[in-house]
Protein backbone atom coordinates (compact mmCIF):
# COMPACT_ATOMS: atom_id res chain seq x y z
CA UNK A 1 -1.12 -30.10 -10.44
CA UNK A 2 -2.73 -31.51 -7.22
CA UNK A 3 -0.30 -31.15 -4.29
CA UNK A 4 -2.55 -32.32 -1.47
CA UNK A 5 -4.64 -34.23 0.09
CA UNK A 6 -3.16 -37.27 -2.11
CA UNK A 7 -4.12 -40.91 -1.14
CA UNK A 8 -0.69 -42.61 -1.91
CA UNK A 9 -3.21 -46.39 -1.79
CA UNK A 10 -4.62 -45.36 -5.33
CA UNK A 11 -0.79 -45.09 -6.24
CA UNK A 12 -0.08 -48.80 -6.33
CA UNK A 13 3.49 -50.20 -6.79
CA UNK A 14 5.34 -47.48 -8.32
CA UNK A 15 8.77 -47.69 -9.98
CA UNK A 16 11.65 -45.19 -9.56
CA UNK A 17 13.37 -45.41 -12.70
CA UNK A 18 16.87 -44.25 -12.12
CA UNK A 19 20.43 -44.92 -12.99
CA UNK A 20 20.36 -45.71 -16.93
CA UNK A 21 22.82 -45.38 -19.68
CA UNK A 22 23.49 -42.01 -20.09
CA UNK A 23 25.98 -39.59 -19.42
CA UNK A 24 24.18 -38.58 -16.14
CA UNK A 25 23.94 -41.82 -15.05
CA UNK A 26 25.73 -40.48 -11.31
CA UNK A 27 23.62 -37.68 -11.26
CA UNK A 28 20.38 -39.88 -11.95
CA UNK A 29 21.30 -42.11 -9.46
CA UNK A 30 21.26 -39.38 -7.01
CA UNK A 31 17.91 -38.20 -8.11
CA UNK A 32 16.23 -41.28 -8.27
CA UNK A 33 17.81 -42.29 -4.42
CA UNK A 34 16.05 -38.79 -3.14
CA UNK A 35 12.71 -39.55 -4.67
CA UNK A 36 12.95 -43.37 -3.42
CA UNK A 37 13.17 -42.02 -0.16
CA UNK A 38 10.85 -39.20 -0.34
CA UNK A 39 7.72 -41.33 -1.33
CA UNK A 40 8.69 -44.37 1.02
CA UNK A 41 8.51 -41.55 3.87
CA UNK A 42 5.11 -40.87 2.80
CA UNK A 43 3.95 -44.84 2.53
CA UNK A 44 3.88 -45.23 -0.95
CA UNK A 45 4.99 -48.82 -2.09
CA UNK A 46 7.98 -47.37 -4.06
CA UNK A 47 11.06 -49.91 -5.33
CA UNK A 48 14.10 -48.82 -7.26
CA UNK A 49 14.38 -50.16 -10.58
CA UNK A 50 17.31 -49.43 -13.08
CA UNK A 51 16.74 -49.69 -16.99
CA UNK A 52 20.43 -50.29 -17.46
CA UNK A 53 20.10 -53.83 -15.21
CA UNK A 54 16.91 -54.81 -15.65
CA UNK A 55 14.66 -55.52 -18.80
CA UNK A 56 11.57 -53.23 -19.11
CA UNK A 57 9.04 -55.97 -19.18
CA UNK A 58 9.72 -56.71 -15.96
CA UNK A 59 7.99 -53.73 -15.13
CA UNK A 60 4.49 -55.43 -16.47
CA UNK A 61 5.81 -58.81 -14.87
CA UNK A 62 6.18 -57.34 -11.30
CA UNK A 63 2.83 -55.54 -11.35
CA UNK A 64 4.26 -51.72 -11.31
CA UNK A 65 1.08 -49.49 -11.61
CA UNK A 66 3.19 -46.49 -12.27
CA UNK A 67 6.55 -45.02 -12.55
CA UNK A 68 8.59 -42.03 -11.53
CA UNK A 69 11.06 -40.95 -14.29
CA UNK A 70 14.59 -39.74 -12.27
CA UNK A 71 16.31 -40.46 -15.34
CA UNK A 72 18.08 -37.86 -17.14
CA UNK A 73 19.70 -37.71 -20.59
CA UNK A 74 19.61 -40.41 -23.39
CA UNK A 75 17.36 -43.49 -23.05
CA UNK A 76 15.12 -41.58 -20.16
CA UNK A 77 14.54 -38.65 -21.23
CA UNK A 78 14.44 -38.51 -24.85
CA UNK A 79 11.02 -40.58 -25.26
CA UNK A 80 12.58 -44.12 -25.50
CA UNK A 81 11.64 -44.97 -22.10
CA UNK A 82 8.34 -43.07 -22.60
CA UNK A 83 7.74 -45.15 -25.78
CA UNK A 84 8.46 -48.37 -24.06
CA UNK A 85 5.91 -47.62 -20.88
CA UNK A 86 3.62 -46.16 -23.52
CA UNK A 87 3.35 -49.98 -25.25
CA UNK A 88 3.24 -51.46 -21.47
CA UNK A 89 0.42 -49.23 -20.62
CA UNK A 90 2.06 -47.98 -17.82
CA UNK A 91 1.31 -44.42 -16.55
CA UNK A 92 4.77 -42.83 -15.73
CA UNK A 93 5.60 -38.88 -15.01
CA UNK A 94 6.76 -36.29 -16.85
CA UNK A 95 5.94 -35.36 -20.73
CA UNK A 96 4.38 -37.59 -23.20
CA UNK A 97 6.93 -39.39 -26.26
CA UNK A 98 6.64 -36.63 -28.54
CA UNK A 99 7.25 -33.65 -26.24
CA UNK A 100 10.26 -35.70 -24.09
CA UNK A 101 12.24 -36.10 -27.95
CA UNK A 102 11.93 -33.00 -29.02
CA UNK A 103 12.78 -31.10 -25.80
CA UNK A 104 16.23 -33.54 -25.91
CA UNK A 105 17.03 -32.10 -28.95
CA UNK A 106 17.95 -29.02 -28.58
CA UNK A 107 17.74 -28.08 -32.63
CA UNK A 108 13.81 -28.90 -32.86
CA UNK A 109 13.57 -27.13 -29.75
CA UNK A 110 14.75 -24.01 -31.12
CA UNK A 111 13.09 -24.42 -34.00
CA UNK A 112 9.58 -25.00 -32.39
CA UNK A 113 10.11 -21.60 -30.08
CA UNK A 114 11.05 -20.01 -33.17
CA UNK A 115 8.30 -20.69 -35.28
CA UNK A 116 5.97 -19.71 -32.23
CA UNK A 117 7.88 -16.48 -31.95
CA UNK A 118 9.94 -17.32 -28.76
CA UNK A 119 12.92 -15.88 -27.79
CA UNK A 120 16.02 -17.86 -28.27
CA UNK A 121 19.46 -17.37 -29.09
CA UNK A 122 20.71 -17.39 -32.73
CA UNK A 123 22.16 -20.80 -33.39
CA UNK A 124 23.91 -22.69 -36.00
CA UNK A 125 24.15 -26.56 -36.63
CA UNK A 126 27.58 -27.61 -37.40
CA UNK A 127 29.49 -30.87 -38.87
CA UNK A 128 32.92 -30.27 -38.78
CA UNK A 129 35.59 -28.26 -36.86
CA UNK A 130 35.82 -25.94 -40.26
CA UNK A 131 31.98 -25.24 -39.94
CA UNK A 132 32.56 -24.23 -36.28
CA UNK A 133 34.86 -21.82 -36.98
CA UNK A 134 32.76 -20.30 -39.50
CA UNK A 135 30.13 -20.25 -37.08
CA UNK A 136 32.42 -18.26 -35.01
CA UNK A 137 32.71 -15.32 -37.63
CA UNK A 138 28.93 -15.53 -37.90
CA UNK A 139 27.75 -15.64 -34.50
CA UNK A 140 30.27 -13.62 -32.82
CA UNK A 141 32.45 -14.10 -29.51
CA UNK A 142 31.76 -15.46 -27.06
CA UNK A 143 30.06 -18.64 -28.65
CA UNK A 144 28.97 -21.58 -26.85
CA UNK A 145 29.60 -25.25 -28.57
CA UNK A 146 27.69 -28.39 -27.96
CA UNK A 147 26.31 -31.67 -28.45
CA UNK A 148 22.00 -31.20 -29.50
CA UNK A 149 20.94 -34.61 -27.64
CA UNK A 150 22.84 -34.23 -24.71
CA UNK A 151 22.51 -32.11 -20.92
CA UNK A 152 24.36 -31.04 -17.61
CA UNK A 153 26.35 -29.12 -19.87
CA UNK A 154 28.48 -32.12 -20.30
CA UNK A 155 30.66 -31.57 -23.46
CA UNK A 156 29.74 -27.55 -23.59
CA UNK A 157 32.61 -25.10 -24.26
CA UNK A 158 32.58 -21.75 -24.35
CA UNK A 159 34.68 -20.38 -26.95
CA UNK A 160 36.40 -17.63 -27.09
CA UNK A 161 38.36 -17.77 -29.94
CA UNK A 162 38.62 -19.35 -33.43
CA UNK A 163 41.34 -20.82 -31.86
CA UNK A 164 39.28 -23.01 -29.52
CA UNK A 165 36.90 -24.38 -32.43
CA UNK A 166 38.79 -27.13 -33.19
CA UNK A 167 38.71 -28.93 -29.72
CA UNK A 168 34.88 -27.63 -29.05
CA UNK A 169 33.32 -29.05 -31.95
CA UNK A 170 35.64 -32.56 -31.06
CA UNK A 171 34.56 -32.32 -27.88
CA UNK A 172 31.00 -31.99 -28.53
CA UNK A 173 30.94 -34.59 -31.43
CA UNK A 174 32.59 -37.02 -28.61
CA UNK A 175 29.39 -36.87 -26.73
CA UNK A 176 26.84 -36.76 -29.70
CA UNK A 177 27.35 -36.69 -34.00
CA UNK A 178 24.92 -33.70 -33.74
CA UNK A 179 26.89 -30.13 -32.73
CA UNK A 180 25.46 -27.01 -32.34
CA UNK A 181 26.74 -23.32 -32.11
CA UNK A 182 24.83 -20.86 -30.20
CA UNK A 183 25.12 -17.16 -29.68
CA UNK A 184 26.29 -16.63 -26.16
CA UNK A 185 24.07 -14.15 -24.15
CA UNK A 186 26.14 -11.91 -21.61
CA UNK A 187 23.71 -10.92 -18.31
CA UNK A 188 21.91 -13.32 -15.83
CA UNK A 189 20.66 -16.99 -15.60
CA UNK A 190 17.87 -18.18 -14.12
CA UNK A 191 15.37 -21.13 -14.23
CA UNK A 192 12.05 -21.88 -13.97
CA UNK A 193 9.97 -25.02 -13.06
CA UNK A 194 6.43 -26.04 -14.54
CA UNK A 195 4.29 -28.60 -12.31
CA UNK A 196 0.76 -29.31 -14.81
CA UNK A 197 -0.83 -29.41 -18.40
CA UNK A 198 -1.98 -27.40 -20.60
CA UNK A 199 -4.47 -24.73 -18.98
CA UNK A 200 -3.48 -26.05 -15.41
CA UNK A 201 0.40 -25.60 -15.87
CA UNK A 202 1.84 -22.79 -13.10
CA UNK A 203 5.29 -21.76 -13.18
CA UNK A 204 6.74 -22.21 -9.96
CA UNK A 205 8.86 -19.16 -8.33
CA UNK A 206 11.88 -18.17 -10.78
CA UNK A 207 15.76 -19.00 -9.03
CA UNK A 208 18.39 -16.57 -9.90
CA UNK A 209 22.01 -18.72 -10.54
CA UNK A 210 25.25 -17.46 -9.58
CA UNK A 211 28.16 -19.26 -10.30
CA UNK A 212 31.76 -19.21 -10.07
CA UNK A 213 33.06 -16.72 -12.02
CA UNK A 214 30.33 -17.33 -14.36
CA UNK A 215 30.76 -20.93 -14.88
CA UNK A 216 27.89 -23.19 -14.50
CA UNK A 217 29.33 -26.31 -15.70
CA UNK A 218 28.91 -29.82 -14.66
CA UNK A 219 31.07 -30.01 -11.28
CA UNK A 220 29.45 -26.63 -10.06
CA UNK A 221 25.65 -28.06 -10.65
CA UNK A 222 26.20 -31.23 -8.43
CA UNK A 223 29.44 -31.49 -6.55
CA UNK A 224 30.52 -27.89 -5.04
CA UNK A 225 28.75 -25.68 -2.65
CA UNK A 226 30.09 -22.61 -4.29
CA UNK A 227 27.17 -21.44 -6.99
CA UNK A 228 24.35 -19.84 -4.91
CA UNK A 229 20.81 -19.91 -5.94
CA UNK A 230 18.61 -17.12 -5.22
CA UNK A 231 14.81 -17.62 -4.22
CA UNK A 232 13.16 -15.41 -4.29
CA UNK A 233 15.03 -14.11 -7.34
CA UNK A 234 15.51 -10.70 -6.93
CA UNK A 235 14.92 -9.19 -10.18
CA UNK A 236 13.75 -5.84 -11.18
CA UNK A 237 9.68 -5.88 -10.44
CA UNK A 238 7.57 -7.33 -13.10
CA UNK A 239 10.82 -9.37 -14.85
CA UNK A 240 9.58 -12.38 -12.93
CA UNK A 241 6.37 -12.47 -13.96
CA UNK A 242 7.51 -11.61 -17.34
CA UNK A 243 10.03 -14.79 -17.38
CA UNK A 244 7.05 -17.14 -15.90
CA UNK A 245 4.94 -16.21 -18.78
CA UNK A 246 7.35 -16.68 -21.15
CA UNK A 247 8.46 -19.99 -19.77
CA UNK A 248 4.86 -21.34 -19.39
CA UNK A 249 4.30 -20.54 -23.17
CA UNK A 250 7.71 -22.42 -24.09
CA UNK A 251 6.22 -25.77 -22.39
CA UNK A 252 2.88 -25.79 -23.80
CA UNK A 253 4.71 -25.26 -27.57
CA UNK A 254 6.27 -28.13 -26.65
CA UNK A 255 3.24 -29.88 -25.48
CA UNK A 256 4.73 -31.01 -22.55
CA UNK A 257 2.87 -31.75 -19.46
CA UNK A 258 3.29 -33.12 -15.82
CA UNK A 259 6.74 -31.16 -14.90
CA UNK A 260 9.96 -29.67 -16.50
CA UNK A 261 12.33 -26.92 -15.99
CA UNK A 262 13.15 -24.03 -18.50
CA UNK A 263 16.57 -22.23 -18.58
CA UNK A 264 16.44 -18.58 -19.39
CA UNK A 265 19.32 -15.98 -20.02
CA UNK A 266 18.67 -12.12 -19.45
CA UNK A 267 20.58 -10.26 -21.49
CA UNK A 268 22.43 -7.34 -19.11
CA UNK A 269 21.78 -4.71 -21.15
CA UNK A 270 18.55 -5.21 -22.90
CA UNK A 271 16.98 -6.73 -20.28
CA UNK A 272 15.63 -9.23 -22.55
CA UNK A 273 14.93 -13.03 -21.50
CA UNK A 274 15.93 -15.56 -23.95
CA UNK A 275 14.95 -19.25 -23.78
CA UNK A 276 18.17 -21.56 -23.46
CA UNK A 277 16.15 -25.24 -23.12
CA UNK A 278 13.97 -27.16 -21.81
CA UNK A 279 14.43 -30.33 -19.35
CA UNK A 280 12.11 -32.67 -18.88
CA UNK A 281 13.10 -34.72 -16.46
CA UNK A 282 14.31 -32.58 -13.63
CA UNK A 283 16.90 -33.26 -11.24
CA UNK A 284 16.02 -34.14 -7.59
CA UNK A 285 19.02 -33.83 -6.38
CA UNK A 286 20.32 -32.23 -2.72
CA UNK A 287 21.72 -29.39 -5.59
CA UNK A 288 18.50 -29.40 -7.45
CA UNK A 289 16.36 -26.32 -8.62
CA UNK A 290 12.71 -27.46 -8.49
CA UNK A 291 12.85 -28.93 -5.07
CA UNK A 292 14.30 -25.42 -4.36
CA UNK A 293 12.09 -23.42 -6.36
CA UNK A 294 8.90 -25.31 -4.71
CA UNK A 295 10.29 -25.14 -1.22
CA UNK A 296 9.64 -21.15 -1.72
CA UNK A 297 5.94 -21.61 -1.92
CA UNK A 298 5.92 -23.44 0.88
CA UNK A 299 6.08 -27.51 -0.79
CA UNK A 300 8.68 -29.97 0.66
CA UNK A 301 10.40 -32.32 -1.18
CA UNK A 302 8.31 -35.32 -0.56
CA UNK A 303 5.15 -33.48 -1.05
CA UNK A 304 6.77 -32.51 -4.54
CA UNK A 305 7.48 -35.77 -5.34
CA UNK A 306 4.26 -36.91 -4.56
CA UNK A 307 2.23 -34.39 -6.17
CA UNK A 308 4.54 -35.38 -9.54
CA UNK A 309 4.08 -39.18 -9.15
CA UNK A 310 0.29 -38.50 -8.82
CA UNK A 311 0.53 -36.89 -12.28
CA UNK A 312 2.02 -40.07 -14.25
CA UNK A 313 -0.24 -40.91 -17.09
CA UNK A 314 -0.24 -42.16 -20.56
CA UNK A 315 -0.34 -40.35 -24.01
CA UNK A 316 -2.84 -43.25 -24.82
CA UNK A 317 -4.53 -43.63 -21.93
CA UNK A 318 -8.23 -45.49 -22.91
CA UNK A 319 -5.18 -48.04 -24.27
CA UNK A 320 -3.47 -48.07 -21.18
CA UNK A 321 -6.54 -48.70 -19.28
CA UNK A 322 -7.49 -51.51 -21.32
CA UNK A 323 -4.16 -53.22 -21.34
């Protein structure tokens, strides 16, 4: 991805998409107020523009020439909103329709990884509390519950128990009608952010996550001080390069392109990595991991954000140019 020199004139009028209708509406907000701010700072003509307020035409209307995807979750990140710019031939950031849908669900994920040969935690799909508990016996405690099309961790449980199935799988089906069980992996998590496409892509310097008593959860992502993130990471030599490799093969599988972030357990005793998911649209918040991770190589915030906006393109883009 090109980080510099960057005329921000060839930009145009760019968009910050932010707010939305999804769960992480609050957290979008944040992101998208961050970015806002980082490319005014460095002159680009940059408005805020919410999808939950405003129709998407209006994009065309107002003569946007690109946009900068801080949404996160349903309708933003799922390739609706990448489906609708595709039609208005409007460049925007991030991965293409295809790769956004099928990194928000988290079953075709696996799926994909698996059938490359990736490394991911066994998983079942579940429909009823009965079918969680009998993922239980199968998968083993501790499990992890949750909804397939949703992120932030928002309606995860860790259970325990078969005790606890009951209120996981309701509390997952709350959020989405698709529930999955996955295998929990015991040992260290870390993430990794791509910037580029295909050959180009680089992993970006891999942050070691330590939470509260273990517990990564929503509240502990965006609204405590108390996880710490470690950059540089800290693992045993060669693991980092090893995770970076890994991660870069997960996003091309996926086919995605312009920026994500890949979240990677190592299991404590083997040592092994194992690929969690994929997110697409990243958070750029003051808690945020890719600002964080790029800051270690020596890129600020608003030269991230930058470089990122000056990746938006098109799937189609001879159609786009001809709109």
């Amino acid at each position: 991805m090109q980080v510099s020199p960057i005329d921000v004139k060839t930009l145009g009028k760019v968009a910050v998409l932010m707010g939305g209708r999804s769960a992480e509406r609050e957290v979008s907000l944040m992101s998208g107020s961050g970015v806002l701010a980082a490319l005014r700072s460095r002159g680009v003509d940059a408005h805020a523009f919410d999808p939950a307020e405003r129709a998407m035409d209006e994009l065309r209307r107002e003569g946007f020439a690109r946009c900068f995807i801080a949404l996160h979750g349903r309708f933003g990140e799922d390739g609706t909103v990448q489906g609708a710019l595709e039609l208005l031939g409007i460049p925007y950031t991030g991965p293409g329709v295809m790769a956004s849908a099928v990194a928000m669900d988290k079953l075709m994920t696996k799926r994909i990884w698996k059938a490359e040969g990736l490394p991911t935690p066994a998983w079942r799909q579940v429909a009823s509390a009965a079918e969680t508990r009998a993922a239980f016996e199968s998968l083993g405690s501790p499990m992890i519950v949750k909804p397939v099309r949703e992120g932030s961790t928002i309606g995860l449980t860790k259970v325990v128990s078969a005790q606890q199935c009951d209120a996981a799988y309701a509390l997952a089906a709350s959020q989405d009608p698709m529930v999955m069980c996955e295998q929990f992996i015991a040992g260290e998590e870390v993430t990794c952010p791509v910037l580029g496409a295909g050959t180009q892509a680089r992993a970006l310097p891999v942050i070691r996550i330590v939470a509260p008593e273990g517990n990564y959860d929503y509240q502990n992502k965006y609204f405590t001080d108390d996880t710490k993130y470690l950059v540089p990471c800290g693992l045993p030599e060669g693991e980092e390069a090893a995770i970076q490799a890994l991660v870069l093969k997960a996003y091309r599988a996926l086919d995605c392109r312009g920026w994500a972030r890949a979240d990677v357990m190592i299991d404590a005793r083997t040592r092994q990595a194992w690929l969690l998911e994929i997110n697409t649209s990243p958070g750029m918040t003051g808690h945020s991991l890719v600002p964080m991770s790029a800051r270690a190589m020596g890129q600020s915030y608003e030269d991230l954000c930058l470089a990122v906006l000056a990746s938006a393109t098109l799937d189609n883009a001879i159609a786009g140019a001809q709109r």
